[in-house]
C-alpha atoms as a PDB file:
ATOM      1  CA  UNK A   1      16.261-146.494  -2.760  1.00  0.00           C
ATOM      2  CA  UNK A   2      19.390-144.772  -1.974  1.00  0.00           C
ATOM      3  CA  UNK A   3      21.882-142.271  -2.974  1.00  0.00           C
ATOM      4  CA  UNK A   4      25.499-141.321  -2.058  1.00  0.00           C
ATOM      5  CA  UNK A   5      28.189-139.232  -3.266  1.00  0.00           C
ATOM      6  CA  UNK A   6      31.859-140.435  -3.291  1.00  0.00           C
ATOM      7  CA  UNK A   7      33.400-137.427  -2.663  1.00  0.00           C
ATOM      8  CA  UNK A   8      36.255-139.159  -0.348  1.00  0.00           C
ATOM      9  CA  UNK A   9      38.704-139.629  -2.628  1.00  0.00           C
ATOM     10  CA  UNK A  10      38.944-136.185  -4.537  1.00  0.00           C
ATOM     11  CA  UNK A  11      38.728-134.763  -1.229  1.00  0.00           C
ATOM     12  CA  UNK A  12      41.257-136.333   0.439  1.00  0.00           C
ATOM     13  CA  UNK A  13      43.837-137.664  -1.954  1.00  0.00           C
ATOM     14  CA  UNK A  14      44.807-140.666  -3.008  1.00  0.00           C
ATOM     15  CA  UNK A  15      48.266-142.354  -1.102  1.00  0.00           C
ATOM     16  CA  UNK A  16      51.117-144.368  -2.903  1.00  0.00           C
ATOM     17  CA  UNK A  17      53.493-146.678  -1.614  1.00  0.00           C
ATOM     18  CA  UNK A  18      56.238-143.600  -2.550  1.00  0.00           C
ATOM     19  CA  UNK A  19      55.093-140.612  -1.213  1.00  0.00           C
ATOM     20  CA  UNK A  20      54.104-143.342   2.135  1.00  0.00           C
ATOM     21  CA  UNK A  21      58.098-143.707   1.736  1.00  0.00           C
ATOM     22  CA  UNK A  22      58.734-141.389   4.271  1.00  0.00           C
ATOM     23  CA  UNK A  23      57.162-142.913   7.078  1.00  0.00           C
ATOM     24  CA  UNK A  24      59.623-145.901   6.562  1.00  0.00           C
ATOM     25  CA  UNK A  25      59.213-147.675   9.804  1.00  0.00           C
ATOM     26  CA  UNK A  26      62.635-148.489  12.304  1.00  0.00           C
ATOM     27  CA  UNK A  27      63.581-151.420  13.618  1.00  0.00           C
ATOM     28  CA  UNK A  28      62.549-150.448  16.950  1.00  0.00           C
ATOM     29  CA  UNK A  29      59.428-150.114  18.919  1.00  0.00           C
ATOM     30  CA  UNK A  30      57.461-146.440  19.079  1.00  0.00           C
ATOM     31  CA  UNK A  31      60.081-144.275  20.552  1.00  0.00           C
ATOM     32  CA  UNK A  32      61.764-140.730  20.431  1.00  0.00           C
ATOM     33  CA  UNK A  33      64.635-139.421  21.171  1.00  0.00           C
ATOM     34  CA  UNK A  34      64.006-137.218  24.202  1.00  0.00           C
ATOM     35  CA  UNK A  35      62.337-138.957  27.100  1.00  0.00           C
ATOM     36  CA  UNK A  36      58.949-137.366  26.865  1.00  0.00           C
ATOM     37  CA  UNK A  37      58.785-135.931  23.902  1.00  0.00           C
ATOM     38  CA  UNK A  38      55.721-137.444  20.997  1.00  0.00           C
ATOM     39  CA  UNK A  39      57.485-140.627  19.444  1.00  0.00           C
ATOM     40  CA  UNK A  40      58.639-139.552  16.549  1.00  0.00           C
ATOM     41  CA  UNK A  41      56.443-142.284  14.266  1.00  0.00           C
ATOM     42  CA  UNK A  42      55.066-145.839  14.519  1.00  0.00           C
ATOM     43  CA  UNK A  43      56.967-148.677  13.822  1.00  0.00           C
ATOM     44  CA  UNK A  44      55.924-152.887  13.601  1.00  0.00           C
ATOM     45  CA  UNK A  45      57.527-153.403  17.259  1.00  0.00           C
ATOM     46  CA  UNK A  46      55.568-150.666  18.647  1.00  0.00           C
ATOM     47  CA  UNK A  47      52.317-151.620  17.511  1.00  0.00           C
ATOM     48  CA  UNK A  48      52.204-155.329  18.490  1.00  0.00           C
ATOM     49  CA  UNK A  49      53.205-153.410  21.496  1.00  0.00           C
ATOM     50  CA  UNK A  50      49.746-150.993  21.507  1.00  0.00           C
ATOM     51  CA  UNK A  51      47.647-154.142  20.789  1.00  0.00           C
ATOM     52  CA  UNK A  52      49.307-156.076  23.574  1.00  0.00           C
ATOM     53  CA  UNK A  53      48.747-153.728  26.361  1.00  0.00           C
ATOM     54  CA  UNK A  54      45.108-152.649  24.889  1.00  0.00           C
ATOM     55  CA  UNK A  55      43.472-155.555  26.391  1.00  0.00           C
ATOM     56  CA  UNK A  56      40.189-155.230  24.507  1.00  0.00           C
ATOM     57  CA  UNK A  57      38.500-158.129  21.894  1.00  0.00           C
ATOM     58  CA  UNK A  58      38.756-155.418  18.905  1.00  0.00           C
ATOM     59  CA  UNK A  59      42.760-155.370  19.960  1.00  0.00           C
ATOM     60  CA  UNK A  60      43.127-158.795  20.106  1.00  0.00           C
ATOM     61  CA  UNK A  61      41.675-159.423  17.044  1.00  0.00           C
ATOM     62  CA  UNK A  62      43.448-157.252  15.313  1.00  0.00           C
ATOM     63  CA  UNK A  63      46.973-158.610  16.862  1.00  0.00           C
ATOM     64  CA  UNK A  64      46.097-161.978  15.527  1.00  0.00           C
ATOM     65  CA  UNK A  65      45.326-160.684  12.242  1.00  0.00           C
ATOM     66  CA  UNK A  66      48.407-158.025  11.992  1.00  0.00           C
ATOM     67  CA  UNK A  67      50.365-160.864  13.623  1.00  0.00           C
ATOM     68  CA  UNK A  68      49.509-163.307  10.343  1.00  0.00           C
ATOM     69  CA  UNK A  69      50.622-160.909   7.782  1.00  0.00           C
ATOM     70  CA  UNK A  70      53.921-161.120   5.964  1.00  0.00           C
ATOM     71  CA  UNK A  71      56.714-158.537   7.119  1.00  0.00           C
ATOM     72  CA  UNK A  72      55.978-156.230   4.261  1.00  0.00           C
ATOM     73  CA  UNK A  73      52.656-155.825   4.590  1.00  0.00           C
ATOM     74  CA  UNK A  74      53.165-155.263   8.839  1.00  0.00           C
ATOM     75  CA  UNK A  75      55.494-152.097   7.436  1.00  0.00           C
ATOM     76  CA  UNK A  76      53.174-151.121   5.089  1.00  0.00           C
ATOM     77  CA  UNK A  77      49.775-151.473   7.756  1.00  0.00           C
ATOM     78  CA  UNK A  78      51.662-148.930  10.401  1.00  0.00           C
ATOM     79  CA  UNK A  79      52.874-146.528   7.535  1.00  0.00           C
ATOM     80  CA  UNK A  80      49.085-145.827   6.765  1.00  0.00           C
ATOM     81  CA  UNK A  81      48.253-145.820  10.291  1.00  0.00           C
ATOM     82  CA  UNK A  82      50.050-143.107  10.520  1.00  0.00           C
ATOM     83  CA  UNK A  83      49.328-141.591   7.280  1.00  0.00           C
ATOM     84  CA  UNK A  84      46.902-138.210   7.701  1.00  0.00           C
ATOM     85  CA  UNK A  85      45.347-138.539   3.854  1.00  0.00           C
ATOM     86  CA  UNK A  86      44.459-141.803   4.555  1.00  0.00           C
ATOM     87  CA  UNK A  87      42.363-141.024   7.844  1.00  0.00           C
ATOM     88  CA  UNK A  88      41.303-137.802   6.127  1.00  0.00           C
ATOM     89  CA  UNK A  89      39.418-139.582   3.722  1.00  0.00           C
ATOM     90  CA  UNK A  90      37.558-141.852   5.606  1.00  0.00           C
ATOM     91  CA  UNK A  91      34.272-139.678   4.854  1.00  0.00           C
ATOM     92  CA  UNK A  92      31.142-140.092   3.152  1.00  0.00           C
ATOM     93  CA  UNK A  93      27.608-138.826   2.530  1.00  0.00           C
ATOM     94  CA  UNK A  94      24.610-141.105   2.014  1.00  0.00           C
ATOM     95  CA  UNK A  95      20.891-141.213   2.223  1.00  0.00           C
ATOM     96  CA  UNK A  96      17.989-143.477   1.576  1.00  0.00           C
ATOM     97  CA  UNK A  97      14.564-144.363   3.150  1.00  0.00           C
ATOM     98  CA  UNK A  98      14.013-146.386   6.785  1.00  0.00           C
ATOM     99  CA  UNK A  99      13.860-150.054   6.887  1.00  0.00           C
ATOM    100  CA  UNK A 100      16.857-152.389   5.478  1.00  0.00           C
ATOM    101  CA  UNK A 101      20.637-152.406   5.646  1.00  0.00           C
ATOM    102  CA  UNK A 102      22.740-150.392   3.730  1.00  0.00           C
ATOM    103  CA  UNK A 103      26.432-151.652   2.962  1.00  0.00           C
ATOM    104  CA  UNK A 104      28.658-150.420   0.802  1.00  0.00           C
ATOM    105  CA  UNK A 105      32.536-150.720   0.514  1.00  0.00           C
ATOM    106  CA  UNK A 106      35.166-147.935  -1.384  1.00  0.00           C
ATOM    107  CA  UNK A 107      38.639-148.601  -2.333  1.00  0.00           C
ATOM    108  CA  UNK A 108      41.158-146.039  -1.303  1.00  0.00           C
ATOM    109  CA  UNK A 109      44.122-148.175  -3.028  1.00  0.00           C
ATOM    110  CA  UNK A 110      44.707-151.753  -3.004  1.00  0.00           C
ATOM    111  CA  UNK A 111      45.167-151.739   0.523  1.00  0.00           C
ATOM    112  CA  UNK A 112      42.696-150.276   2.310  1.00  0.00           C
ATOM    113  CA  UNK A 113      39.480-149.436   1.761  1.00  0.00           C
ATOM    114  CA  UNK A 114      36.432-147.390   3.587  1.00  0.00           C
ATOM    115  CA  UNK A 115      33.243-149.149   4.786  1.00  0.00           C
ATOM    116  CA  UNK A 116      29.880-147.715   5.183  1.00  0.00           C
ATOM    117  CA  UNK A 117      26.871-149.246   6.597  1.00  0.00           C
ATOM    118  CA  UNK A 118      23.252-148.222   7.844  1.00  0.00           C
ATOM    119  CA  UNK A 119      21.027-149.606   9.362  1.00  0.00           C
ATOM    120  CA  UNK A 120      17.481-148.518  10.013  1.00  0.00           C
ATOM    121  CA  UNK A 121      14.120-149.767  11.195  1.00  0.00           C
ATOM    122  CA  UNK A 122      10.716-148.745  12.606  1.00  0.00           C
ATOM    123  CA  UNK A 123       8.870-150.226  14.562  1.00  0.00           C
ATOM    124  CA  UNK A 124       5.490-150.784  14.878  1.00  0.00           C
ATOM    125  CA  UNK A 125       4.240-149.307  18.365  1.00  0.00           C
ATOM    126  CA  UNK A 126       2.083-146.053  18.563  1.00  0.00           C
ATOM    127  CA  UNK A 127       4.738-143.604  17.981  1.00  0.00           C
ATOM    128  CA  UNK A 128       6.570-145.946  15.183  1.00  0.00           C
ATOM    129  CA  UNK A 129       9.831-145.538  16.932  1.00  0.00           C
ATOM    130  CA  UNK A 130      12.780-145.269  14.464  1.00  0.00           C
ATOM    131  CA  UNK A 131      16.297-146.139  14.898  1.00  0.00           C
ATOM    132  CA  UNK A 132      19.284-145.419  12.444  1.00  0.00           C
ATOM    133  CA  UNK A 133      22.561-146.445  12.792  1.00  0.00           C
ATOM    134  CA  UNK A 134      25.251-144.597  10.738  1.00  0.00           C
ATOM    135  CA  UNK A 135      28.725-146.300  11.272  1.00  0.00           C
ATOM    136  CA  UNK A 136      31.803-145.426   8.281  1.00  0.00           C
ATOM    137  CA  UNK A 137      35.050-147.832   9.069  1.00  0.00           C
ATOM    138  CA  UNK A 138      38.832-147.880   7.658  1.00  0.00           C
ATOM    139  CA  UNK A 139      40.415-150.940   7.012  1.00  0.00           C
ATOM    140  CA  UNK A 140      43.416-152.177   6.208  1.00  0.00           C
ATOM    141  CA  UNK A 141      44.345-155.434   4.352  1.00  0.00           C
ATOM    142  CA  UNK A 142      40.508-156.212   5.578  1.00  0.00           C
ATOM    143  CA  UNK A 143      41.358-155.579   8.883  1.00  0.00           C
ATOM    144  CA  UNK A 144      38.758-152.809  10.659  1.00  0.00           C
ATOM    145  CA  UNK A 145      41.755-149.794  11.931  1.00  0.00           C
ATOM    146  CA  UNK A 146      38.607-146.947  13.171  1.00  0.00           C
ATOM    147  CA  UNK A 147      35.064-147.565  13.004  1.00  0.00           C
ATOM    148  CA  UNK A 148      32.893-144.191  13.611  1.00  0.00           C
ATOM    149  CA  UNK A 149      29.159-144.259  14.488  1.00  0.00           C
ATOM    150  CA  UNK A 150      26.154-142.212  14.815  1.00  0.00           C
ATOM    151  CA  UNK A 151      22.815-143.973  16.135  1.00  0.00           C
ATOM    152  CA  UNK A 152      19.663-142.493  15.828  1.00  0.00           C
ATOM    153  CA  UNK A 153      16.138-143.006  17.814  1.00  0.00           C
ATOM    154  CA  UNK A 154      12.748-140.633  16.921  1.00  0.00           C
ATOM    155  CA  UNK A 155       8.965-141.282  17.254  1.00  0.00           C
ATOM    156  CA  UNK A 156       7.735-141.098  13.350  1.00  0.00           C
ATOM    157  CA  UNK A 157       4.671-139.896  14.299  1.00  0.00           C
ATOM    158  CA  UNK A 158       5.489-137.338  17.035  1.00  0.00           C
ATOM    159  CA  UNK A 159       8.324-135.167  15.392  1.00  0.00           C
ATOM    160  CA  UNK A 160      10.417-133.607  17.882  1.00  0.00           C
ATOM    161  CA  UNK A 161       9.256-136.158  20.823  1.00  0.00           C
ATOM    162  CA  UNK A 162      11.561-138.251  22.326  1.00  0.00           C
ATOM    163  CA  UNK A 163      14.629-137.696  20.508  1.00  0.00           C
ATOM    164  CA  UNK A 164      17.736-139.293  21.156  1.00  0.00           C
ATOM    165  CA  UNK A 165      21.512-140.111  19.748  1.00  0.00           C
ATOM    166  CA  UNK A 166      24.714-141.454  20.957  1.00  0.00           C
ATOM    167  CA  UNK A 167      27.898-142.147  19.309  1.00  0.00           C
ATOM    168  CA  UNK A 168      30.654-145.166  19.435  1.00  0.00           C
ATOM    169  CA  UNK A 169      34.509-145.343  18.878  1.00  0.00           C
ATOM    170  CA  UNK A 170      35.901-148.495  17.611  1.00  0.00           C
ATOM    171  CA  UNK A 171      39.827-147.399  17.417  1.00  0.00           C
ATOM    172  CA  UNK A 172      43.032-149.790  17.001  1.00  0.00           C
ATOM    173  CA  UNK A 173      45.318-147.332  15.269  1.00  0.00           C
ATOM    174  CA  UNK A 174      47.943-146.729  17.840  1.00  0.00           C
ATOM    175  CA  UNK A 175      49.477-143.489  15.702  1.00  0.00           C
ATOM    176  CA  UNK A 176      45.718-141.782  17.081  1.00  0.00           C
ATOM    177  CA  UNK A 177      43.709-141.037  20.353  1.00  0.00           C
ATOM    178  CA  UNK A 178      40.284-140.152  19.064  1.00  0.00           C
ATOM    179  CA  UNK A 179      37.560-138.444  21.226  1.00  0.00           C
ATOM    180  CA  UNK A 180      33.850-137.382  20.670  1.00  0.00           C
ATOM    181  CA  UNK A 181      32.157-133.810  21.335  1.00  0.00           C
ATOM    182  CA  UNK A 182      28.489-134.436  23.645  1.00  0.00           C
ATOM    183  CA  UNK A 183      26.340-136.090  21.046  1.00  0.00           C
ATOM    184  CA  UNK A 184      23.644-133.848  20.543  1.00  0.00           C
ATOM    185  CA  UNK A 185      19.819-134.677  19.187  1.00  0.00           C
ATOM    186  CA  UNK A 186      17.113-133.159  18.238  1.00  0.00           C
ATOM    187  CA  UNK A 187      13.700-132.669  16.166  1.00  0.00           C
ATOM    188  CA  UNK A 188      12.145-131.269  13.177  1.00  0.00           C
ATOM    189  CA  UNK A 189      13.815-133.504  11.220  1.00  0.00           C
ATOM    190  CA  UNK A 190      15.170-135.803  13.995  1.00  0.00           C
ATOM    191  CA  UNK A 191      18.911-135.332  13.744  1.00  0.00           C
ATOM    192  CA  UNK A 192      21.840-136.338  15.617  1.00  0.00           C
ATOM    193  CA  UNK A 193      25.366-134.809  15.718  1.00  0.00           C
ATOM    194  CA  UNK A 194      28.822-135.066  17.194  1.00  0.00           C
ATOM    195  CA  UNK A 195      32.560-133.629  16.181  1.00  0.00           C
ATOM    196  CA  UNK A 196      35.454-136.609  16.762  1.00  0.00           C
ATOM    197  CA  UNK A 197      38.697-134.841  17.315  1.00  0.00           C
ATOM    198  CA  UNK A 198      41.882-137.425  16.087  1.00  0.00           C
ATOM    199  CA  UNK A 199      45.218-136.127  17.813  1.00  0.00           C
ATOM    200  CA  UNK A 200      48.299-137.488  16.640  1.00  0.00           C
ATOM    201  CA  UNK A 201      50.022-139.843  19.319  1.00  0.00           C
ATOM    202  CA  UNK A 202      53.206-139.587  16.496  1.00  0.00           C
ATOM    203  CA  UNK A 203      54.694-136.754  14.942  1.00  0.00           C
ATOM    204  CA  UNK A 204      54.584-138.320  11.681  1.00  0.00           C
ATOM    205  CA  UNK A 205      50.841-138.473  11.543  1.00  0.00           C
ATOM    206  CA  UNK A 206      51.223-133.819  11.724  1.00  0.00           C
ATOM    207  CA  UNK A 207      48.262-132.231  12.284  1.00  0.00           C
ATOM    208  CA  UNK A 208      44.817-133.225  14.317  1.00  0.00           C
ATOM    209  CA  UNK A 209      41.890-133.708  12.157  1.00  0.00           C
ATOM    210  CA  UNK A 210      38.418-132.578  13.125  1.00  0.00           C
ATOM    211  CA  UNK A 211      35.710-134.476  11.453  1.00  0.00           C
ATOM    212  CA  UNK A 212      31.569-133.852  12.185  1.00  0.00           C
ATOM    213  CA  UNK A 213      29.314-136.439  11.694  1.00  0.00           C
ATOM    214  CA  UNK A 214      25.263-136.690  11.725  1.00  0.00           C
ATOM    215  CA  UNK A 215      22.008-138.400  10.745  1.00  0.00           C
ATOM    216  CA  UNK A 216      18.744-136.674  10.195  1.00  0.00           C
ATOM    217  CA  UNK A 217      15.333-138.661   9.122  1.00  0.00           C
ATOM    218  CA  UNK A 218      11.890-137.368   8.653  1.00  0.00           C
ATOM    219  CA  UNK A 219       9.007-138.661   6.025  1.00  0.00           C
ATOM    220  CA  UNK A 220      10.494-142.119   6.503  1.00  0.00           C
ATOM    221  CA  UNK A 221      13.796-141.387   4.728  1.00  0.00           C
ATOM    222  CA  UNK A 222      17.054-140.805   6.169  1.00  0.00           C
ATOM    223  CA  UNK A 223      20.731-139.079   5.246  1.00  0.00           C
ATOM    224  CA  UNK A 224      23.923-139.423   6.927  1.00  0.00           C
ATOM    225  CA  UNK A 225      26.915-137.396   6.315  1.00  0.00           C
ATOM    226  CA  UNK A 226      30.776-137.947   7.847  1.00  0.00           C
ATOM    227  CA  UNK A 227      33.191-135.061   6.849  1.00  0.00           C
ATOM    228  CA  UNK A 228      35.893-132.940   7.801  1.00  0.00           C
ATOM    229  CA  UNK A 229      36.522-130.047   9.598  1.00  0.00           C
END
């Protein structure tokens, strides 16, 4: 049994192709006209770029599946890269009870959508040892962009005893260098916590965004929550 609330969307608003018209993309890789100054936005040329130089399996997956699209839809993926609603709303709240998979998928437009899954389990020693995972992810055209997680491990049946968290970055969107606070844990309920902080690598993307994210279980149930700031 769970229960969620889909607050994303009213939250963070909902992007069009028009008002996305803005970030029209040049002809030219991710550049500025100043040496050193922030590019000024990301374009096709300088994301194949990003994904080149990235040398990691998440990158080159992703530049095999960016490189198969059709030229519109490359223009389109780096204009909500850089697009601040869109990253905004990847958020959600959720909660249900341990043991199973949770996976559920929300539409943001046609394009893109936002990704949640959980995964939880106890096991069967003396202290029942619990884990829960907590991961939200933004994709585009079905392509993962950010994947943000929370993991979880308690004792059941000594509350507040060996409590423990850590938290993973999945990141491919080259308009963004995301960072974690110190993942912090702790019991009565067992909860975990961090803050990611996203700051823009283009000026188009404006402002950082702050988001908090967390898991708590206790009673062999569980909620999760990933917000803004």
């Amino acid at each position: 049994m769970l229960t969620r609330t889909t607050s994303r969307l009213a939250s963070a608003g909902i992007a069009t192709i028009a008002g996305l018209a803005v970030l029209a993309p040049a002809a030219h890789a991710l550049d500025s006209s100043a040496a050193g100054k922030q590019p000024a936005k990301l374009t096709v040329a300088g994301y194949t770029k990003y994904l080149k130089a990235k040398q990691t399996p998440e990158a080159r997956k992703t530049l095999k599946k960016f490189n198969a699209l059709p030229k519109a839809k490359k223009s389109r993926f780096v204009r909500y890269l850089q697009d601040r609603d869109v990253y905004r709303a990847l958020i959600d709240t959720t909660k249900g009870r341990i043991g199973g998979p949770l996976h559920i998928v929300d539409p943001y437009n046609k394009d893109v959508r936002f990704v949640t899954d959980v995964t939880s389990h106890a096991a069967k020693d003396k202290g029942r040892t619990t884990n829960v995972s907590f991961t939200v992810t933004e994709q585009i055209y079905r392509i993962p962009v950010t994947s943000e997680t929370i993991r979880l491990r308690y004792q059941a049946k000594k509350p507040g005893k060996k409590v423990a968290a850590t938290a993973k970055l999945t990141n491919v969107n080259a308009a963004l260098s995301i960072k974690h606070d110190r993942v912090t844990a702790k019991g009565g309920p067992a909860t975990a916590r961090t803050t990611w902080h996203a700051s823009p690598r283009v000026a188009s993307f404006g402002k950082k965004v702050v988001k908090a994210q967390s898991v708590a279980a206790a009673a062999g149930t569980w909620k999760a929550q990933l917000g803004n700031r």
